[in-house]
PDB file of N, CA and C in Angstrom:
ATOM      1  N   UNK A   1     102.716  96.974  90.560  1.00  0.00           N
ATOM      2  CA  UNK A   1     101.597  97.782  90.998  1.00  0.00           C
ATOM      3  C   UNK A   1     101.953  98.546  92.274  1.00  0.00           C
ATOM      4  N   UNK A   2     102.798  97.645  92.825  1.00  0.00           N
ATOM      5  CA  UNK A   2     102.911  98.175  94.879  1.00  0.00           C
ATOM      6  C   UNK A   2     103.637  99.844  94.421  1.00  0.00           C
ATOM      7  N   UNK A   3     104.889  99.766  93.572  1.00  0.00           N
ATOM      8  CA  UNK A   3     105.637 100.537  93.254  1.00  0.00           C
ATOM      9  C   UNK A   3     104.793 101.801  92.780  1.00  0.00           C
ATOM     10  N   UNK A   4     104.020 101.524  91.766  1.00  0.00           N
ATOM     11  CA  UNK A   4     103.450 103.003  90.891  1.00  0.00           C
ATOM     12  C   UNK A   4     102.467 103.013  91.964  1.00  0.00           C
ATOM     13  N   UNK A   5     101.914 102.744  92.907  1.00  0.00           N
ATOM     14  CA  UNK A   5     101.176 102.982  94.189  1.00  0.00           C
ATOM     15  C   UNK A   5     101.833 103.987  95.155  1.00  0.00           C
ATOM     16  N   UNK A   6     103.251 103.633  95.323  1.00  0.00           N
ATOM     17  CA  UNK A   6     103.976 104.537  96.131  1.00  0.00           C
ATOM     18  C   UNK A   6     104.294 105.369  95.507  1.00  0.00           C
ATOM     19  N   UNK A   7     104.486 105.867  94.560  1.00  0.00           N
ATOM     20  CA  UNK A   7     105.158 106.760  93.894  1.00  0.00           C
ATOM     21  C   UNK A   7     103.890 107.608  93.472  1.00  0.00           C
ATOM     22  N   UNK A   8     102.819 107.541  93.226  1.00  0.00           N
ATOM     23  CA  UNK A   8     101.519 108.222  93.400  1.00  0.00           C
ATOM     24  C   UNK A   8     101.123 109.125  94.483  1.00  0.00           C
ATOM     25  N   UNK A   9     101.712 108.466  95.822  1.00  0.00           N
ATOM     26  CA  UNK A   9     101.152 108.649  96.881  1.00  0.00           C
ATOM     27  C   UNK A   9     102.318 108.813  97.901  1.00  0.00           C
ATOM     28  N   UNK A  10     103.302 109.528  97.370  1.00  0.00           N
ATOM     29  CA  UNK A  10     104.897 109.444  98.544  1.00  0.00           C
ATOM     30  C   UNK A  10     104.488 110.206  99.576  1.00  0.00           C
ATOM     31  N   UNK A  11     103.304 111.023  99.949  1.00  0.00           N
ATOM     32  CA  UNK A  11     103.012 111.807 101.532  1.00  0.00           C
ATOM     33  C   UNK A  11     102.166 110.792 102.433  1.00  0.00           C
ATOM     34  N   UNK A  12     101.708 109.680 101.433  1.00  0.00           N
ATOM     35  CA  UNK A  12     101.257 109.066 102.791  1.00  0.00           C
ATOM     36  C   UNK A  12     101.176 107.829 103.272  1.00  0.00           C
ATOM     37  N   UNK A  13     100.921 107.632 104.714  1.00  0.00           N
ATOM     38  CA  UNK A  13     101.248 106.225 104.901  1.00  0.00           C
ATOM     39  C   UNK A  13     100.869 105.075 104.860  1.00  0.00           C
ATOM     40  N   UNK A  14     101.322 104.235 104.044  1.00  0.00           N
ATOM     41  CA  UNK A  14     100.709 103.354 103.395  1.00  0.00           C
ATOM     42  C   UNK A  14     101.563 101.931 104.247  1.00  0.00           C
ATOM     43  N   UNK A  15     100.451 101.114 104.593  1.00  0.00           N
ATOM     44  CA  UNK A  15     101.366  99.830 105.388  1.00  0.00           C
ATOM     45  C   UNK A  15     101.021  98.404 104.404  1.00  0.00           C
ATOM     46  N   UNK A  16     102.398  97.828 104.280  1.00  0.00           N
ATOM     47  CA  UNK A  16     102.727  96.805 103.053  1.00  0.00           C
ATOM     48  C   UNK A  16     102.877  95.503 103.983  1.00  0.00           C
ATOM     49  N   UNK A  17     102.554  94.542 103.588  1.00  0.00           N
ATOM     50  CA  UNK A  17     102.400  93.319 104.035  1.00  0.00           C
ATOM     51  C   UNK A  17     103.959  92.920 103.323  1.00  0.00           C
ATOM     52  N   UNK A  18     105.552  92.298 104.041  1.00  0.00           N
ATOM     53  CA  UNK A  18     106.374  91.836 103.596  1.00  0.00           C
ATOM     54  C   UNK A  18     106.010  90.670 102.508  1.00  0.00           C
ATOM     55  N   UNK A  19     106.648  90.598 101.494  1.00  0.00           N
ATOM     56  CA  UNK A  19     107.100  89.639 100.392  1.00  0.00           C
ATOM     57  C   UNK A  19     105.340  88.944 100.191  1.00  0.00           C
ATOM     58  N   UNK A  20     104.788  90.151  99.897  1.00  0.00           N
ATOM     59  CA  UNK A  20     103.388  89.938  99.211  1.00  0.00           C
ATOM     60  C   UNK A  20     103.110  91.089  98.038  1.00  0.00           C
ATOM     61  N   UNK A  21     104.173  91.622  97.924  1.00  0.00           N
ATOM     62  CA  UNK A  21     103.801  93.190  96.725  1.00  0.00           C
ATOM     63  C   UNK A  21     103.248  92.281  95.679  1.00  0.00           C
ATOM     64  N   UNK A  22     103.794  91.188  94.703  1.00  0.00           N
ATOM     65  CA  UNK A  22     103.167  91.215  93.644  1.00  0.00           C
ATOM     66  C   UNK A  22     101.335  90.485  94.242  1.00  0.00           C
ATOM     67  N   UNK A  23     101.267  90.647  95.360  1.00  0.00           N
ATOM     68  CA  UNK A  23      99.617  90.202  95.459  1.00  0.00           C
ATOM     69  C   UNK A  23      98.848  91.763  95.483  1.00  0.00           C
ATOM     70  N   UNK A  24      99.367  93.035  95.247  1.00  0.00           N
ATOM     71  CA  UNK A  24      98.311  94.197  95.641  1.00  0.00           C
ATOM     72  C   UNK A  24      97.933  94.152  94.202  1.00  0.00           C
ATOM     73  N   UNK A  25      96.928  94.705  94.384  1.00  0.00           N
ATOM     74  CA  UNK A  25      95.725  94.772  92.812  1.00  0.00           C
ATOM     75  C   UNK A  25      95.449  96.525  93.133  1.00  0.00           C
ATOM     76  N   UNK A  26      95.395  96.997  94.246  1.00  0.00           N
ATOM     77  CA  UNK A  26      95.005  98.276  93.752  1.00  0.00           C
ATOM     78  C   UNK A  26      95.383  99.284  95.228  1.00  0.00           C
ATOM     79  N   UNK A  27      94.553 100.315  95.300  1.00  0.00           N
ATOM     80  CA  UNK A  27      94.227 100.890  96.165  1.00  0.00           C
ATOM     81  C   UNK A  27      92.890 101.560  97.024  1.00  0.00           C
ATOM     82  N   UNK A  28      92.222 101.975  97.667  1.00  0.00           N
ATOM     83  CA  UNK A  28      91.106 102.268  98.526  1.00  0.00           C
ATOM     84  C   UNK A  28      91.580 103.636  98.693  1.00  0.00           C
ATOM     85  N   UNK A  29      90.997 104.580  97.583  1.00  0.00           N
ATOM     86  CA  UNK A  29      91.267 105.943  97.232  1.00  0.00           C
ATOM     87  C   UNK A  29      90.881 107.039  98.439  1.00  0.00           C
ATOM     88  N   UNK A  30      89.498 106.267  99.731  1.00  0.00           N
ATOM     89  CA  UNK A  30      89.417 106.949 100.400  1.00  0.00           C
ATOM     90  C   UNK A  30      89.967 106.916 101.702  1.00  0.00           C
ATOM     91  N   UNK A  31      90.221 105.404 101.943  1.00  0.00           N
ATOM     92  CA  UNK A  31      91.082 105.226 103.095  1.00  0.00           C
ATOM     93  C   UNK A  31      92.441 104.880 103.042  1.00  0.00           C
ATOM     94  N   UNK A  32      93.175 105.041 101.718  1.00  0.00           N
ATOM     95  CA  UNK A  32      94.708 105.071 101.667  1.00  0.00           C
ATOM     96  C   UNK A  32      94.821 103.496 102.082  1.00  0.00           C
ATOM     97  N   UNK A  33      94.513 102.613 101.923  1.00  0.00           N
ATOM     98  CA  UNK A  33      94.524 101.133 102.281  1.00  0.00           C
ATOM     99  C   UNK A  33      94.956 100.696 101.036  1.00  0.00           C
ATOM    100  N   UNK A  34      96.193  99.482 101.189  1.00  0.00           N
ATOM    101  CA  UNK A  34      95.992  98.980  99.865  1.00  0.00           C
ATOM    102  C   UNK A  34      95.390  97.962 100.006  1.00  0.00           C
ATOM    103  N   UNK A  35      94.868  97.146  98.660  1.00  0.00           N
ATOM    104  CA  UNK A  35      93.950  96.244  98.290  1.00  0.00           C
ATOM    105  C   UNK A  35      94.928  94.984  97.885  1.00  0.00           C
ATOM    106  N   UNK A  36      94.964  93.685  98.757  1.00  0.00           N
ATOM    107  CA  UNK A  36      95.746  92.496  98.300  1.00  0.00           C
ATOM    108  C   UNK A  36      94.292  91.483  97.926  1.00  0.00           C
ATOM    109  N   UNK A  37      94.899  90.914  96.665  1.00  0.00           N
ATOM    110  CA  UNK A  37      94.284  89.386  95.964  1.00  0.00           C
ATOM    111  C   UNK A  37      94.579  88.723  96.996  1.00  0.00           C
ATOM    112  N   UNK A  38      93.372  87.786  97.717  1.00  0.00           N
ATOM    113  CA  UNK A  38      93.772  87.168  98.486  1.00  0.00           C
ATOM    114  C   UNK A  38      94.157  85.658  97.874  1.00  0.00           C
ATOM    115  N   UNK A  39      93.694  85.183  96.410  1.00  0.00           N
ATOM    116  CA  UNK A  39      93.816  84.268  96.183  1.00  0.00           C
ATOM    117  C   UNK A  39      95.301  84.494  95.418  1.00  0.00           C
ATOM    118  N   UNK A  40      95.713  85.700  95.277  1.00  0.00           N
ATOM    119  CA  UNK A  40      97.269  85.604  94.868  1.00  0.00           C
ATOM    120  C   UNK A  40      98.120  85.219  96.058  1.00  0.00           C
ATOM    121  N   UNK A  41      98.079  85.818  97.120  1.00  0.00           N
ATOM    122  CA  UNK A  41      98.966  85.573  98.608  1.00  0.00           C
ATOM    123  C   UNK A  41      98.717  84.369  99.220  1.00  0.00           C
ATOM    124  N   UNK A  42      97.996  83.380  98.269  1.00  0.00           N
ATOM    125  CA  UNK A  42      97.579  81.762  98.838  1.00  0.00           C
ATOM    126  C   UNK A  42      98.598  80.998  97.902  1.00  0.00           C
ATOM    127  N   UNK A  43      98.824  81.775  96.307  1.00  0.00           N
ATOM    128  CA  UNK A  43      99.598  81.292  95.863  1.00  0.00           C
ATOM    129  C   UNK A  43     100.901  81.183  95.854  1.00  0.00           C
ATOM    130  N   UNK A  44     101.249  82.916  96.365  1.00  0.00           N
ATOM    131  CA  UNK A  44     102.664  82.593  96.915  1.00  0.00           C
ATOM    132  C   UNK A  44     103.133  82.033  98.142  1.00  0.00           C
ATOM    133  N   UNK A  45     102.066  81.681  99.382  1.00  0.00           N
ATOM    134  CA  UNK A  45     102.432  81.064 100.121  1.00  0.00           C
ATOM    135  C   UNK A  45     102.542  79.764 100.036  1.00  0.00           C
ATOM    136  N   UNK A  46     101.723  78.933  99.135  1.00  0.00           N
ATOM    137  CA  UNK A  46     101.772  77.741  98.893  1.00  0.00           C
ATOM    138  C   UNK A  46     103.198  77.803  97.721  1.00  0.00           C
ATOM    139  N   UNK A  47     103.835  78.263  97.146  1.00  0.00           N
ATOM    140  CA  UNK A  47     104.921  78.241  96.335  1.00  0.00           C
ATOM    141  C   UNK A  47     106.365  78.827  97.619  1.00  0.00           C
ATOM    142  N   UNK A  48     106.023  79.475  97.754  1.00  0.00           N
ATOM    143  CA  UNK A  48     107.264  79.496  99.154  1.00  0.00           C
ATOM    144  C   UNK A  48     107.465  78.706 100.164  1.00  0.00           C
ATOM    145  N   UNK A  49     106.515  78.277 100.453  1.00  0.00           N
ATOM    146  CA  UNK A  49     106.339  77.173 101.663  1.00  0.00           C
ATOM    147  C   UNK A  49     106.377  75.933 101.254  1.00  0.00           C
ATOM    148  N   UNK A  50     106.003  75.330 100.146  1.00  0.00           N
ATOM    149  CA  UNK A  50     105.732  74.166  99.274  1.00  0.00           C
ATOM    150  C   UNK A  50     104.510  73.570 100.246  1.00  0.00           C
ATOM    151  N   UNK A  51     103.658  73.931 100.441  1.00  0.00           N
ATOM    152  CA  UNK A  51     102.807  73.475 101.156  1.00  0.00           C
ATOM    153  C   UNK A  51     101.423  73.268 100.054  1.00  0.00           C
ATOM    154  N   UNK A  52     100.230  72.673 100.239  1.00  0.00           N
ATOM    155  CA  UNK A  52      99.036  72.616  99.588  1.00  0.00           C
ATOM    156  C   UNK A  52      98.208  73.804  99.959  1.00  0.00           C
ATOM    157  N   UNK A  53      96.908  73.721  99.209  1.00  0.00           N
ATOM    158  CA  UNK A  53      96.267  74.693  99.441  1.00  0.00           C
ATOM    159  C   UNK A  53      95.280  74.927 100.641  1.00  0.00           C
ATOM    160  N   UNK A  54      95.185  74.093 101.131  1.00  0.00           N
ATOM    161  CA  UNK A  54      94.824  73.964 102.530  1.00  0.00           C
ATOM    162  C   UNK A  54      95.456  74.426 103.402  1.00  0.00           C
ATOM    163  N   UNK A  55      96.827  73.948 104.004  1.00  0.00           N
ATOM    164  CA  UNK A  55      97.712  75.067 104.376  1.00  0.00           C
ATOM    165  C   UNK A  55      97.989  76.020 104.435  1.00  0.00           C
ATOM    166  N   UNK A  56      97.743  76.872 102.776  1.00  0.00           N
ATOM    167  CA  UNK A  56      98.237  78.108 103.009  1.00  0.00           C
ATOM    168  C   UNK A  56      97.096  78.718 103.255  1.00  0.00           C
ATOM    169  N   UNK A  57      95.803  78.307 102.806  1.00  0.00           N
ATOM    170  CA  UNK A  57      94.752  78.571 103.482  1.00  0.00           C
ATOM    171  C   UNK A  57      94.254  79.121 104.400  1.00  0.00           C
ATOM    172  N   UNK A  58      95.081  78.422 105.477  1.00  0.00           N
ATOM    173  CA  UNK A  58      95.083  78.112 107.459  1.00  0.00           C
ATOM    174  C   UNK A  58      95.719  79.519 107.194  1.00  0.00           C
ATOM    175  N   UNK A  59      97.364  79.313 106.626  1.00  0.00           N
ATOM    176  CA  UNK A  59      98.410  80.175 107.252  1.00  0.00           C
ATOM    177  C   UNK A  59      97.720  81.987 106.834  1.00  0.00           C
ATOM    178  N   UNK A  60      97.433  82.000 105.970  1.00  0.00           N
ATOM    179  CA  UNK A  60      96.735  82.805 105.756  1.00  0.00           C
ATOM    180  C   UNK A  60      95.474  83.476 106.412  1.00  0.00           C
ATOM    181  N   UNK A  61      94.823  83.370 106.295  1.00  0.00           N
ATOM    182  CA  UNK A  61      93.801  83.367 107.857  1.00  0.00           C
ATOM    183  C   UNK A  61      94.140  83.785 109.285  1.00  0.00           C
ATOM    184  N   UNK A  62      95.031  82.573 109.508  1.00  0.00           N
ATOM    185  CA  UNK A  62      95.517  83.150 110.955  1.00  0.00           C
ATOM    186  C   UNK A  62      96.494  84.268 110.742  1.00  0.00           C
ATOM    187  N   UNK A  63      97.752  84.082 110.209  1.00  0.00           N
ATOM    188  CA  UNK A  63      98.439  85.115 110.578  1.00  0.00           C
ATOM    189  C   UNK A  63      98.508  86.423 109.277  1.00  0.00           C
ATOM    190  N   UNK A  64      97.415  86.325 108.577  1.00  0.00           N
ATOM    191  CA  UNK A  64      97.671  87.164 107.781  1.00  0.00           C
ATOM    192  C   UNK A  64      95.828  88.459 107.649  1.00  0.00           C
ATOM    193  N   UNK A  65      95.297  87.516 107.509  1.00  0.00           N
ATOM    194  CA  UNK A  65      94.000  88.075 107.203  1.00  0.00           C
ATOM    195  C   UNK A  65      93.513  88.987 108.447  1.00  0.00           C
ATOM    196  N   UNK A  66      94.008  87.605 109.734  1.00  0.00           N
ATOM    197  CA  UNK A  66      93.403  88.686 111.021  1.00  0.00           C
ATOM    198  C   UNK A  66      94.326  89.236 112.119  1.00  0.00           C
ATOM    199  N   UNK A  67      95.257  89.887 110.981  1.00  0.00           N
ATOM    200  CA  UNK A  67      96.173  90.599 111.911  1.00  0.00           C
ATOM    201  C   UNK A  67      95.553  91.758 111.454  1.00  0.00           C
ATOM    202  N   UNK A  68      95.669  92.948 112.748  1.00  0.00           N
ATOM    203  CA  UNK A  68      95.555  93.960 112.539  1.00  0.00           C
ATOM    204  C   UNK A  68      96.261  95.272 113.059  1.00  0.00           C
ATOM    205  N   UNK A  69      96.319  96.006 111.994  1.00  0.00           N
ATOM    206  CA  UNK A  69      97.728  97.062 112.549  1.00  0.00           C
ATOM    207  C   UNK A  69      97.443  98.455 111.797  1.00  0.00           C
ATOM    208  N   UNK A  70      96.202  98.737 112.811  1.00  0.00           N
ATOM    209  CA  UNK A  70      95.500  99.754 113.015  1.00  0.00           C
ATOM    210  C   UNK A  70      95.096 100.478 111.584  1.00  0.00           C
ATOM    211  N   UNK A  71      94.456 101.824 111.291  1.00  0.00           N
ATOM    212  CA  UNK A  71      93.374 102.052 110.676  1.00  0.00           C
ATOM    213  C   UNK A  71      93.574 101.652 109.132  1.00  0.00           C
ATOM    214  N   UNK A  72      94.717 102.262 109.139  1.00  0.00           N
ATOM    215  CA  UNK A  72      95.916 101.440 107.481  1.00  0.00           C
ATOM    216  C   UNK A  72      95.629  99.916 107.460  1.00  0.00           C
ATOM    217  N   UNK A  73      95.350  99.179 108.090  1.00  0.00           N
ATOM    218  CA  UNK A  73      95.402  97.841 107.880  1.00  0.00           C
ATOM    219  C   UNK A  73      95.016  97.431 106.181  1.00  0.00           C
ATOM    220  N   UNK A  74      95.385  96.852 105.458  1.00  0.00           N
ATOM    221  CA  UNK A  74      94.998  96.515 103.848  1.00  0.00           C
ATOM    222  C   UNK A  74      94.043  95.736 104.364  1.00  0.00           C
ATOM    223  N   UNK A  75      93.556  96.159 103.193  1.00  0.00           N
ATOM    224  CA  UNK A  75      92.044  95.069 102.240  1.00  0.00           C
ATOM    225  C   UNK A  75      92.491  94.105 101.343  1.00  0.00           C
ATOM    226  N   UNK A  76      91.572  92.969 101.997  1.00  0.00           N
ATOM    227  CA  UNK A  76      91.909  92.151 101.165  1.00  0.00           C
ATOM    228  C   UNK A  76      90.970  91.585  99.998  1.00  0.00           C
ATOM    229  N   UNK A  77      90.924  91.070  99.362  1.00  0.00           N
ATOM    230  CA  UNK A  77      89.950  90.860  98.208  1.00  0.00           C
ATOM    231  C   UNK A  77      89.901  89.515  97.518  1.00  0.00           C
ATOM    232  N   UNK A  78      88.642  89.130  97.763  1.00  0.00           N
ATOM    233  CA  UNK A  78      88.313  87.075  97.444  1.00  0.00           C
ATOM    234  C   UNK A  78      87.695  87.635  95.727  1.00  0.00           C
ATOM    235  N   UNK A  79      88.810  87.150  94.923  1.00  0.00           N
ATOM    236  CA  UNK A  79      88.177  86.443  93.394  1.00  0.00           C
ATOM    237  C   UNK A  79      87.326  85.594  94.002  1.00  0.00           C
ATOM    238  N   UNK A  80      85.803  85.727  93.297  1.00  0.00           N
ATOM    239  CA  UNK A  80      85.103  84.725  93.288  1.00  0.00           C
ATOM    240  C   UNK A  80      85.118  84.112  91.266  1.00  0.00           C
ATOM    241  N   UNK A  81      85.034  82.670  91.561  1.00  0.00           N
ATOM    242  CA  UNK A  81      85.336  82.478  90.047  1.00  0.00           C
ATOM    243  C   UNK A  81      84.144  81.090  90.025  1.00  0.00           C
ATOM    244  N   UNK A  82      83.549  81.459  88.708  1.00  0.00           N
ATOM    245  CA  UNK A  82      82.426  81.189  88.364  1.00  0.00           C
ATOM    246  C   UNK A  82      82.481  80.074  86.820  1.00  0.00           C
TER     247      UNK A  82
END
């Protein structure tokens, strides 16, 4: 997805979260933001880290959710599952 995202959009600047591409689901057509699954980037952190889901939870949160790096910053997006 990250790929046919860039290649859509090669004039502009788009800011990527390292070794999370297969978590983007889309894009934010008006603010050029991309859109990450947040419950995908829990899974690859808990599979890279070998950690539980609590953990990646935390790690997520702190250093991922509320970092911010200005107006580009990505969206992130909670599956709610029912």
């Amino acid at each position: 997805m990250l790929d046919e995202i860039l290649d859509n959009y090669p004039d502009e600047e788009i800011i990527t979260i390292d070794n999370f591409d297969s978590a983007v689901i889309g894009i934010d057509p008006n603010s050029m933001r991309l859109i990450y699954s947040e419950n995908r980037i829990i899974e690859i952190i808990m599979t890279e880290n070998g950690c539980d889901e609590l953990e990646a939870m935390e790690h997520y949160e702190y250093n991922i959710m509320c970092a911010y790096v200005g107006e580009k910053t990505p969206i992130f997006c909670r599956t709610l599952e029912y």
